[in-house]
C-alpha atoms as a PDB file:
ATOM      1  CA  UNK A   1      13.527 -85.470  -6.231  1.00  0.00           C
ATOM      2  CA  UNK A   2      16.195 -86.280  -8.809  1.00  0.00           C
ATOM      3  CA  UNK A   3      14.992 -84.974 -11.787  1.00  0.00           C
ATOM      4  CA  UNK A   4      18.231 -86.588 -14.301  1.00  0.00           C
ATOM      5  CA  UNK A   5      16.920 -89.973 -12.767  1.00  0.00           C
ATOM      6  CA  UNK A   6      13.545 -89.359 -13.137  1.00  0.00           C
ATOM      7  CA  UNK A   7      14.285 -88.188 -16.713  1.00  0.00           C
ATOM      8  CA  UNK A   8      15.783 -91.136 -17.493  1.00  0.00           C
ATOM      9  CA  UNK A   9      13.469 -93.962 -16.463  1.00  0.00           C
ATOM     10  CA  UNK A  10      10.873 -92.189 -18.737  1.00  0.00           C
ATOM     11  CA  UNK A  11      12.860 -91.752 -21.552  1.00  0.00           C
ATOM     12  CA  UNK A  12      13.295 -95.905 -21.093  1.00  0.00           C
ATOM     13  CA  UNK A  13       9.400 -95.814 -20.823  1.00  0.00           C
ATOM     14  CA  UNK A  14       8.788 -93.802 -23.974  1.00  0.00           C
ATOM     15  CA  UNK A  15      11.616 -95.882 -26.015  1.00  0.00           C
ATOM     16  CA  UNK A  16       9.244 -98.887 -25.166  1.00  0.00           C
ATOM     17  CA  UNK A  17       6.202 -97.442 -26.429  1.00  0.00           C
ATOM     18  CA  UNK A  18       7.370 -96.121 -29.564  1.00  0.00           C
ATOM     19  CA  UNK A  19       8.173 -99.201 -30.601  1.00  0.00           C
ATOM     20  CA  UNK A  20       4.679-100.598 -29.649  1.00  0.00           C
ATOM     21  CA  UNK A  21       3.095 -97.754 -32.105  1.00  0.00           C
ATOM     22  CA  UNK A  22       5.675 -98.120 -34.737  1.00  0.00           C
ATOM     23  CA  UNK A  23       4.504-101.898 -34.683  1.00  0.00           C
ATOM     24  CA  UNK A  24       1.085-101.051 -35.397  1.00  0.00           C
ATOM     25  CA  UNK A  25       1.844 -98.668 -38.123  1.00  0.00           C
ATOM     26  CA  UNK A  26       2.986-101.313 -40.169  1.00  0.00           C
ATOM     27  CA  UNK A  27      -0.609-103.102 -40.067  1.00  0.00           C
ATOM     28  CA  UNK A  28      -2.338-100.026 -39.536  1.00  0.00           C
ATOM     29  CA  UNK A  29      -5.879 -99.148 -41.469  1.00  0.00           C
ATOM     30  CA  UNK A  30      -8.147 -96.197 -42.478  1.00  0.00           C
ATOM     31  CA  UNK A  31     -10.491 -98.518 -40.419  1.00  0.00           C
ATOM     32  CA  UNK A  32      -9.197 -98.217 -36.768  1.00  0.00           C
ATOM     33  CA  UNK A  33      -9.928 -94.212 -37.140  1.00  0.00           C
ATOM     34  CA  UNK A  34     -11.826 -92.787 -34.890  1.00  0.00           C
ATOM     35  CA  UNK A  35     -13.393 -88.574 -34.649  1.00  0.00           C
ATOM     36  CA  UNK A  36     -12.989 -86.754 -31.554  1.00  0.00           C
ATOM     37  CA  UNK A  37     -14.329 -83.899 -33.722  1.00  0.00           C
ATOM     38  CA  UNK A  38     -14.235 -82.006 -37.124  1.00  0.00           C
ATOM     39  CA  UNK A  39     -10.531 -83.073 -38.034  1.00  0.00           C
ATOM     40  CA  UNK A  40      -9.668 -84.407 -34.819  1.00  0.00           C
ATOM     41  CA  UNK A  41      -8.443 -87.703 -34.986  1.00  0.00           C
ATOM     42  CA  UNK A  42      -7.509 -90.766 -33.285  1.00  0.00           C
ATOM     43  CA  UNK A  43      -7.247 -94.591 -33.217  1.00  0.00           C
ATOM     44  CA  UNK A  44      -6.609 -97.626 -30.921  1.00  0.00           C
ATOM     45  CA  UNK A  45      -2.819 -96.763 -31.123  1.00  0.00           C
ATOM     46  CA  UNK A  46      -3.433 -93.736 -29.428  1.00  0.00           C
ATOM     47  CA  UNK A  47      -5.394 -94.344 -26.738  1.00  0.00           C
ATOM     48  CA  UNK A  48      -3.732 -98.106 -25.824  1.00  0.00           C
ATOM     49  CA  UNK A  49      -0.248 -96.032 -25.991  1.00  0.00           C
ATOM     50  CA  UNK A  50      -1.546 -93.795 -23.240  1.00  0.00           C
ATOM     51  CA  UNK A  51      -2.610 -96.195 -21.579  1.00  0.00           C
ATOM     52  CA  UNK A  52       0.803 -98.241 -21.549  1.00  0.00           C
ATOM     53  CA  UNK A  53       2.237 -94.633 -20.270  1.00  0.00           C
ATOM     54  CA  UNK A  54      -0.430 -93.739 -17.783  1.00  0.00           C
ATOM     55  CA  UNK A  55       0.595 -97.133 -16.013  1.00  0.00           C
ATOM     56  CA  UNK A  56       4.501 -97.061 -16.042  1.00  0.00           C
ATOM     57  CA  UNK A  57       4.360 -93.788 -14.990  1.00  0.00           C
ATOM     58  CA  UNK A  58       2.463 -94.180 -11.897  1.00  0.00           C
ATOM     59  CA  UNK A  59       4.905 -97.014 -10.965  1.00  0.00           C
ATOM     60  CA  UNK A  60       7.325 -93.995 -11.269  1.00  0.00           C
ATOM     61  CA  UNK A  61       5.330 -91.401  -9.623  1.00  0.00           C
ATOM     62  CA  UNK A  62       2.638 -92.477  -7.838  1.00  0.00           C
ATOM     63  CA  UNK A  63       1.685 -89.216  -6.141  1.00  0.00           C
ATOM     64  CA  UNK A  64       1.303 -87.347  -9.258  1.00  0.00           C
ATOM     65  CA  UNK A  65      -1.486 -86.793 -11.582  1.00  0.00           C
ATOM     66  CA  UNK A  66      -2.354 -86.683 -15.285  1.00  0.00           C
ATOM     67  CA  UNK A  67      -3.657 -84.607 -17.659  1.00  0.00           C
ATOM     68  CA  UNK A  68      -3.748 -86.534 -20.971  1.00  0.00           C
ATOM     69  CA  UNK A  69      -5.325 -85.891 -24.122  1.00  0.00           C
ATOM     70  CA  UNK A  70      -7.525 -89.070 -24.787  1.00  0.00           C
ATOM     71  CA  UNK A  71      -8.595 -88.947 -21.328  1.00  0.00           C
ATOM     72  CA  UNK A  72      -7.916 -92.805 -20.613  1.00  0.00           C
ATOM     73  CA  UNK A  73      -7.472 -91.446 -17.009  1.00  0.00           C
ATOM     74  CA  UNK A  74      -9.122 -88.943 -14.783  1.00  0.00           C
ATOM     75  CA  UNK A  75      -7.317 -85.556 -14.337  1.00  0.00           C
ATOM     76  CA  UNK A  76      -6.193 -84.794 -10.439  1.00  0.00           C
ATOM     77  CA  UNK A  77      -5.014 -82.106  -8.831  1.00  0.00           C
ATOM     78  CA  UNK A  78      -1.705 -82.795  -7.051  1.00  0.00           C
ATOM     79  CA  UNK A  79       1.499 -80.996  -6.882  1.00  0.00           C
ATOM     80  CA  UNK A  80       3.032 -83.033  -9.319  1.00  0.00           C
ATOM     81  CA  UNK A  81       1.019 -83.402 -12.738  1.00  0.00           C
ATOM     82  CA  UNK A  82       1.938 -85.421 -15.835  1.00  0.00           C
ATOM     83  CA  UNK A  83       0.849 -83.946 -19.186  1.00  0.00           C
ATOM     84  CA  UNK A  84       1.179 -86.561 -21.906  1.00  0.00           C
ATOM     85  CA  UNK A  85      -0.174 -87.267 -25.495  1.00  0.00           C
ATOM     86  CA  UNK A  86       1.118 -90.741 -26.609  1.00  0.00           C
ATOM     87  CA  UNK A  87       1.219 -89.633 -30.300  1.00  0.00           C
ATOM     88  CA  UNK A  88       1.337 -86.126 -31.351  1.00  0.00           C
ATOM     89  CA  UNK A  89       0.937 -85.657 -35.173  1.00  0.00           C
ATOM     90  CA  UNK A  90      -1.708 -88.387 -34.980  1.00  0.00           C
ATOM     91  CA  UNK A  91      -3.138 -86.978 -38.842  1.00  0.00           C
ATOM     92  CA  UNK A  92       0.386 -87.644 -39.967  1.00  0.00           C
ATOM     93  CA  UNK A  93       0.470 -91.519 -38.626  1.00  0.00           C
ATOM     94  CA  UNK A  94      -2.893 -92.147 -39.665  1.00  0.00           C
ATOM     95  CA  UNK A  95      -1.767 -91.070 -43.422  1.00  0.00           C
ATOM     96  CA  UNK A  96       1.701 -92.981 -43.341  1.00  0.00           C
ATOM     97  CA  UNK A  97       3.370 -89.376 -43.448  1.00  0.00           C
ATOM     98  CA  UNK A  98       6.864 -88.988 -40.856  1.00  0.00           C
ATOM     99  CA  UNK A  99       7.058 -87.008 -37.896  1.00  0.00           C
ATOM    100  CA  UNK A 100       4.881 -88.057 -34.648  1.00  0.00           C
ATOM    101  CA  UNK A 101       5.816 -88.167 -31.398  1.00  0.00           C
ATOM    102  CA  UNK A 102       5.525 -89.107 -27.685  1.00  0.00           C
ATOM    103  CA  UNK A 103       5.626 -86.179 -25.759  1.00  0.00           C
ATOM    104  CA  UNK A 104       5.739 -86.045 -21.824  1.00  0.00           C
ATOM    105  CA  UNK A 105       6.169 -83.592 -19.476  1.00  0.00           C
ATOM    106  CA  UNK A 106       6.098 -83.457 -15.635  1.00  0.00           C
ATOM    107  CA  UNK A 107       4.764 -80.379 -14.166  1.00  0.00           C
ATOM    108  CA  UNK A 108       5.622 -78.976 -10.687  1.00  0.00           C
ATOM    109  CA  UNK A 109       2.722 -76.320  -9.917  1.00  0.00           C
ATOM    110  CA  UNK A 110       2.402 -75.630 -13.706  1.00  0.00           C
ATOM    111  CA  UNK A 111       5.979 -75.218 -14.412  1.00  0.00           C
ATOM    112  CA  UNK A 112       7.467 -77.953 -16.442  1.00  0.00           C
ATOM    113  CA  UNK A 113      10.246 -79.850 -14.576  1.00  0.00           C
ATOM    114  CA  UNK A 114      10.932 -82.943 -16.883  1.00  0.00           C
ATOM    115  CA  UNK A 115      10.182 -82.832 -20.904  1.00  0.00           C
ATOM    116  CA  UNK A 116      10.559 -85.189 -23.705  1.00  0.00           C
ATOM    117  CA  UNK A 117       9.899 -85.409 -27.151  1.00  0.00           C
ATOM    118  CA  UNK A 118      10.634 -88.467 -28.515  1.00  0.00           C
ATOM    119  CA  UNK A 119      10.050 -88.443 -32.585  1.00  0.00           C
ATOM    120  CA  UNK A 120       9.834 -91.773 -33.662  1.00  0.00           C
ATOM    121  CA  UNK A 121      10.127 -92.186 -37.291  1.00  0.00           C
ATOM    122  CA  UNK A 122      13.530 -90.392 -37.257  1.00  0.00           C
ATOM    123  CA  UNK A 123      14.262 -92.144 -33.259  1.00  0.00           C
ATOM    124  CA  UNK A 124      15.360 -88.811 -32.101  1.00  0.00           C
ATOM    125  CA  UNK A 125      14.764 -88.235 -28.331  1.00  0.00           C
ATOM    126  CA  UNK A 126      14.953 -84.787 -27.351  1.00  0.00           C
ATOM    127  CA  UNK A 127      14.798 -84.587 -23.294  1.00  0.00           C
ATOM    128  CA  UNK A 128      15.344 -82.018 -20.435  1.00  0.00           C
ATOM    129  CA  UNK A 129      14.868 -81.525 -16.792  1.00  0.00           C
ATOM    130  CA  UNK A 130      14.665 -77.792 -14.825  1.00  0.00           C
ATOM    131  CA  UNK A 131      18.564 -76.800 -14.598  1.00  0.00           C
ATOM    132  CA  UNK A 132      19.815 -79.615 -16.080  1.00  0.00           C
ATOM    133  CA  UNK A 133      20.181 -78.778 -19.719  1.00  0.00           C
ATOM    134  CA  UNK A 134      18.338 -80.223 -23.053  1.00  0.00           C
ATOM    135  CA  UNK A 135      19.795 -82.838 -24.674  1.00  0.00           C
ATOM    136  CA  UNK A 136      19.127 -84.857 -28.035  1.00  0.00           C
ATOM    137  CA  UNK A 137      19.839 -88.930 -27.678  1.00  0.00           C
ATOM    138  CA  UNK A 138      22.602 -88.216 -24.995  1.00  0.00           C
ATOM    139  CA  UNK A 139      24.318 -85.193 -27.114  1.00  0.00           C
ATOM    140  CA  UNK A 140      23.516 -81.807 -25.394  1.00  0.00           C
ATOM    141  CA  UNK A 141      21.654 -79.016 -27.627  1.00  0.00           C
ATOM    142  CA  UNK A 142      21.287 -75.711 -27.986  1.00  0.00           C
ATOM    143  CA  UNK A 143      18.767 -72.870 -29.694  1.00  0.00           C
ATOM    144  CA  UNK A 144      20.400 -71.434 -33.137  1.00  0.00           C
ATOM    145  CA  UNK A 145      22.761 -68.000 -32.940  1.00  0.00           C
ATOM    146  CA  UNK A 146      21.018 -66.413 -35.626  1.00  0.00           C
ATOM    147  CA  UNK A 147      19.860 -63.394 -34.840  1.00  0.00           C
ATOM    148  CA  UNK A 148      17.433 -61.975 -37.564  1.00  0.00           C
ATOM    149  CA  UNK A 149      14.306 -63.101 -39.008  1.00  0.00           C
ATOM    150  CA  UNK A 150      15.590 -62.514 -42.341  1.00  0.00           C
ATOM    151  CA  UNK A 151      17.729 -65.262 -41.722  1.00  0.00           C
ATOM    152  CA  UNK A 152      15.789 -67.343 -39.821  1.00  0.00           C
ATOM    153  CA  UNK A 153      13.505 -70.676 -40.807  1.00  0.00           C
ATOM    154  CA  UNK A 154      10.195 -70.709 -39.108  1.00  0.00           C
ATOM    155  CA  UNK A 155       7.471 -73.482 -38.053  1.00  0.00           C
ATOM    156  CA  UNK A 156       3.965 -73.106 -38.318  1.00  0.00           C
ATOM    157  CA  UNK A 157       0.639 -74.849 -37.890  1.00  0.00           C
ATOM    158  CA  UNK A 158      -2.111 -74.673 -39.790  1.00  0.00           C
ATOM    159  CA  UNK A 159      -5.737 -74.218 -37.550  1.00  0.00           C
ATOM    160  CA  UNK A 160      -7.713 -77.306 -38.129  1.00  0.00           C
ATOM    161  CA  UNK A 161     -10.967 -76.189 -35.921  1.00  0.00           C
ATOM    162  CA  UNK A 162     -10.509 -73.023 -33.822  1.00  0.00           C
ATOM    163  CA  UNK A 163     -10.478 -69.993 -36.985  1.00  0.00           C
ATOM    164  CA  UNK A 164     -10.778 -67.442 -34.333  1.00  0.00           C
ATOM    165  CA  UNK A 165      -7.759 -65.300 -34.922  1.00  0.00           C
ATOM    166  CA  UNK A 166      -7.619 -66.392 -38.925  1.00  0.00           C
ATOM    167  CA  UNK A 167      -6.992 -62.987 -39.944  1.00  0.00           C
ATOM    168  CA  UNK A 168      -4.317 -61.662 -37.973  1.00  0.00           C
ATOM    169  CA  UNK A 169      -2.805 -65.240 -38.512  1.00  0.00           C
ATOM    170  CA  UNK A 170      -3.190 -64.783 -42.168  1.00  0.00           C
ATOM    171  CA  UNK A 171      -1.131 -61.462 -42.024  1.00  0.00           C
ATOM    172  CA  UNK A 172       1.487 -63.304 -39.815  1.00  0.00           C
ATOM    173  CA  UNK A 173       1.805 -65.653 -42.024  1.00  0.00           C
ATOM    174  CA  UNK A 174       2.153 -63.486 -45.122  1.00  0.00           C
ATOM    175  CA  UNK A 175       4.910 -61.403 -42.980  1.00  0.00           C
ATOM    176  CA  UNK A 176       6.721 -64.146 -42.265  1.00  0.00           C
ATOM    177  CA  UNK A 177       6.720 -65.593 -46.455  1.00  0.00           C
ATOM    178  CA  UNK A 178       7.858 -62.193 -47.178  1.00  0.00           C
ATOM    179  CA  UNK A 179      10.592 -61.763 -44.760  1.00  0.00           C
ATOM    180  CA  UNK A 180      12.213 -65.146 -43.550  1.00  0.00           C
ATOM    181  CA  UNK A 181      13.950 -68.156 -45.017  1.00  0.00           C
ATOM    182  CA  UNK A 182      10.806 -69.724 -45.190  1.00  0.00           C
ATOM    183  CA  UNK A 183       8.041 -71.842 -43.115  1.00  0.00           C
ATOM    184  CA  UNK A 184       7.828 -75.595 -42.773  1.00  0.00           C
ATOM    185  CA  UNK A 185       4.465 -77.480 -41.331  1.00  0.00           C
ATOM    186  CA  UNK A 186       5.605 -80.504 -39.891  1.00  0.00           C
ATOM    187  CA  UNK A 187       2.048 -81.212 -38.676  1.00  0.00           C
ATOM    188  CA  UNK A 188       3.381 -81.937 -34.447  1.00  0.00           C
ATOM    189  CA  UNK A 189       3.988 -79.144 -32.484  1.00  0.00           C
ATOM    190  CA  UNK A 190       5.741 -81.188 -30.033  1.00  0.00           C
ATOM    191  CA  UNK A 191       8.457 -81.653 -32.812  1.00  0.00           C
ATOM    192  CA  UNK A 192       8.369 -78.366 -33.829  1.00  0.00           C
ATOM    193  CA  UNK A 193       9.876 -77.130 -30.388  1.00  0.00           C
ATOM    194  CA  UNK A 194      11.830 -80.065 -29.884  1.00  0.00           C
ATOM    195  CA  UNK A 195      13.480 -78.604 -33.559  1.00  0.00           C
ATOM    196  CA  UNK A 196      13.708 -75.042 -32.318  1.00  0.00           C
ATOM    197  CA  UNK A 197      15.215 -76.326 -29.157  1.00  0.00           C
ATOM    198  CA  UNK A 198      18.316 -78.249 -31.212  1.00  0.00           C
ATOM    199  CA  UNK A 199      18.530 -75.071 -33.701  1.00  0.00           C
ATOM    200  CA  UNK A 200      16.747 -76.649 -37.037  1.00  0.00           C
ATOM    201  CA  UNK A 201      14.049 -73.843 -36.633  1.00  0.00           C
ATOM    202  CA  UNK A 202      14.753 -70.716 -35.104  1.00  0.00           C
ATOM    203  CA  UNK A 203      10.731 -69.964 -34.312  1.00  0.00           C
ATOM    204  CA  UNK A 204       7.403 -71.598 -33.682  1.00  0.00           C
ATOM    205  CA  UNK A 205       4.222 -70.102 -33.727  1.00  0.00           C
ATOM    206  CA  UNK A 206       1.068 -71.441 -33.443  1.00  0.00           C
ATOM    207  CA  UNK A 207      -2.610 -70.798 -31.255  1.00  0.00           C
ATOM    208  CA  UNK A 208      -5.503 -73.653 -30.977  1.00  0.00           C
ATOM    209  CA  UNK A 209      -2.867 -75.609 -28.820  1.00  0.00           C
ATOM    210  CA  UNK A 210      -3.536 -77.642 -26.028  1.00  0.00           C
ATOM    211  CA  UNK A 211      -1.378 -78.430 -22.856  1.00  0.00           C
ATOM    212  CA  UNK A 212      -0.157 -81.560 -23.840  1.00  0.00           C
ATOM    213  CA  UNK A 213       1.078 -80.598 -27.276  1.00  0.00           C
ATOM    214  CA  UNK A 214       3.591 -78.237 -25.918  1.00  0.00           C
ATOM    215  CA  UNK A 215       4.586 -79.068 -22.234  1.00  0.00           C
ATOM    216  CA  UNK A 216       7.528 -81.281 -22.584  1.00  0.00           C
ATOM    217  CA  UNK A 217       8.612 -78.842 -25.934  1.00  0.00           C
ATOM    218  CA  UNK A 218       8.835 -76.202 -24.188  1.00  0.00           C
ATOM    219  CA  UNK A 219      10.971 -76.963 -21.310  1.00  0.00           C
ATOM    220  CA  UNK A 220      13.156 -78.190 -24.216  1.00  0.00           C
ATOM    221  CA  UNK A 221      13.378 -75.064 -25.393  1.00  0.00           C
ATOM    222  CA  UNK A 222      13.727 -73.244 -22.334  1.00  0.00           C
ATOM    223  CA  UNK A 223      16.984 -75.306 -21.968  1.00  0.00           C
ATOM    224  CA  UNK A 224      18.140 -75.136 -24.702  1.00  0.00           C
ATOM    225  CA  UNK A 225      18.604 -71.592 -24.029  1.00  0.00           C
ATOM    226  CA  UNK A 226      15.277 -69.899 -25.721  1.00  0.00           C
ATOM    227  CA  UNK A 227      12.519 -68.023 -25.240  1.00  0.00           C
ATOM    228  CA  UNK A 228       8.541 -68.636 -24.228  1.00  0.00           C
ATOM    229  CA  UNK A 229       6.036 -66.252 -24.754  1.00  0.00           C
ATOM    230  CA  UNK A 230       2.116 -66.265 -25.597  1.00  0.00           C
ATOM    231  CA  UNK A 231       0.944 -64.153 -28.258  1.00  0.00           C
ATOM    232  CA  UNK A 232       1.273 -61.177 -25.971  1.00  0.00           C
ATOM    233  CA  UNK A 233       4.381 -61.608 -24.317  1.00  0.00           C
ATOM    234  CA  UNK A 234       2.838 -63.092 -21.273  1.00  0.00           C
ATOM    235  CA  UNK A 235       3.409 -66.661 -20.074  1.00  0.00           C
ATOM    236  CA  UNK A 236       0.104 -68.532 -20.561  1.00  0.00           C
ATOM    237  CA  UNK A 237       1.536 -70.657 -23.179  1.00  0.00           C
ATOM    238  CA  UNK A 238       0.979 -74.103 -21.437  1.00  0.00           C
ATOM    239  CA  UNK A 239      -2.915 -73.861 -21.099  1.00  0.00           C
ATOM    240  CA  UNK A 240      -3.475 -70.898 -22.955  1.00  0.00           C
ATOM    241  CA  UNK A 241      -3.758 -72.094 -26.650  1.00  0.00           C
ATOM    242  CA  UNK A 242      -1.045 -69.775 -27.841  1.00  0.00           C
ATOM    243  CA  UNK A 243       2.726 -69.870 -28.185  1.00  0.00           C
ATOM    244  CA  UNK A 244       5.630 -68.306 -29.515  1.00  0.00           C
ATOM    245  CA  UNK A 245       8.854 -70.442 -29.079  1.00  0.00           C
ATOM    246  CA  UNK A 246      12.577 -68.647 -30.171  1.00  0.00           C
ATOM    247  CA  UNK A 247      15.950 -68.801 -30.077  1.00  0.00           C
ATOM    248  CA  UNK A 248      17.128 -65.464 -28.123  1.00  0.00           C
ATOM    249  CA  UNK A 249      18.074 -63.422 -31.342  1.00  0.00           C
ATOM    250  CA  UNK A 250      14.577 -63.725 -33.227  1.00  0.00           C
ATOM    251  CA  UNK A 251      12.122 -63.599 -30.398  1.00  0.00           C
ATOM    252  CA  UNK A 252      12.144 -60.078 -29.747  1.00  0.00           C
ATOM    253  CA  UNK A 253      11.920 -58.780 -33.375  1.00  0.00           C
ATOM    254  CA  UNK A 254       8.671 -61.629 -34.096  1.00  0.00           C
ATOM    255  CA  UNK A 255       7.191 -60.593 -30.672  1.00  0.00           C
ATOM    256  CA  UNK A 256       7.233 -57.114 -31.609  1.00  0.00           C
ATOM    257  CA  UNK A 257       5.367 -58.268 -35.200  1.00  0.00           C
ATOM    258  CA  UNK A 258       2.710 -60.250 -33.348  1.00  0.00           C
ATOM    259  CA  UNK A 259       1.882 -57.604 -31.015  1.00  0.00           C
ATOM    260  CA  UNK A 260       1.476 -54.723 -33.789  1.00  0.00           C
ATOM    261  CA  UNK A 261      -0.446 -57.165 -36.149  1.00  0.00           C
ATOM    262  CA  UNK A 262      -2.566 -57.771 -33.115  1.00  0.00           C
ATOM    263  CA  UNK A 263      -3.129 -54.281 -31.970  1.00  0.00           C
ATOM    264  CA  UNK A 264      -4.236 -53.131 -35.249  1.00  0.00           C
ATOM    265  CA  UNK A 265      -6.907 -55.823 -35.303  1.00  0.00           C
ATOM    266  CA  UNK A 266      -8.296 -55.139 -31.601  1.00  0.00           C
END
């Protein structure tokens, strides 16, 4: 399989559905909103964007199968899986607010192979494939050189249903306020890596994730030369609902906060 190629055609693929969902923001209403759940949102633009993808991309790859978050096609089990959430930051489009994204990734046996990010209000592409590099609209990126947290600008998210692990996110957060540059929300996690990947961000940290809001990102930001951890240093940060995403300098020294913040409240 060549994975540049590959890369490629989908990058063409997500190009042409950004601009279908940029269309619709323009006429766009409070009206068209749908509820998943408590503060889970969606709309028509979502789920007719995944649509457009889920069909291109089995013209590309007919052998492989999907998992995708508004479920507009049934999950498979197959070597090859694509994960895929035609707008990431939905909350933000819905309220006119920038930053959302199409993020896919390609998965070979539940290691990503092929990611991109492709933020639309800005029309930055971030892409990768395994060994190949990360690049952002055909310029090739890397993870920042800082190398303390003291120095460093973090990304967040805020937990908008799962308040499991508030209070040792809580004291996280408070850490971080009192020893970094500072945190920014953007409100898509998908753009948060792609940002750590190209060095904007040094760190992103956030749990109550799902698969599709962090495949493609973190490829990017394995690429680009950083590190992928769950909150415990292990690598269940696809499907697990927890991720810590660094350049090489920081990861260690927030790691090592996570873990003791975490120890002290198990």
């Amino acid at each position: 399989m060549n994975l540049e190629s590959l890369c490629k055609q989908v990058i063409s693929l997500s190009g042409k559905t950004g601009k279908f969902i940029l269309a619709e923001q323009e006429r766009f209403s409070s009206g068209s909103i749908e509820k998943k759940g408590f503060n889970d949102l969606v709309s028509y633009v979502d789920k007719t964007a995944e649509k457009m993808l889920v069909e291109e991309l089995r013209n590309i790859l007919p052998e492989a199968g999907f998992i995708a978050e508004e479920n507009t096609v049934a999950r498979s089990d197959s070597k090859y899986t694509w994960i895929i959430d035609p707008l990431d930051g939905t909350t933000n489009f819905i309220h006119g607010v920038p930053c959302y994204c199409i993020s896919i990734a390609l998965v070979e046996d539940k290691e990503p192979v092929i990611g991109i990010v492709h933020e639309l209000t800005r029309n930055e592409c971030f892409y990768a494939w395994k060994n190949g590099g990360a690049f952002l609209n055909g310029k090739k990126i890397r993870v920042s050189v800082v190398d303390r947290l003291s120095d460093s600008l973090l990304a967040t998210g805020f937990p908008y249903h799962d308040y499991s692990l508030m209070e040792s996110y809580m004291k996280i957060f408070d850490y971080c306020m009192r020893n970094t540059h500072g945190l920014r929300r953007l409100g898509s996690a998908a753009a948060d890596l792609a940002y750590v990947a190209c060095g904007r961000f040094e760190l992103f940290y956030e749990y109550g994730l799902n698969a599709w809001d962090v495949a493609a990102g973190v490829l990017l930001v394995k690429e680009a030369g950083g590190k992928v951890a769950d909150f415990r240093g292990g690598e269940d940060y696809i499907f697990g609902k927890e991720i810590i995403a660094a350049n090489a300098g920081t990861f260690d020294e927030f790691a090592d906060v996570v873990r003791k913040i975490f120890q002290k409240e198990n």
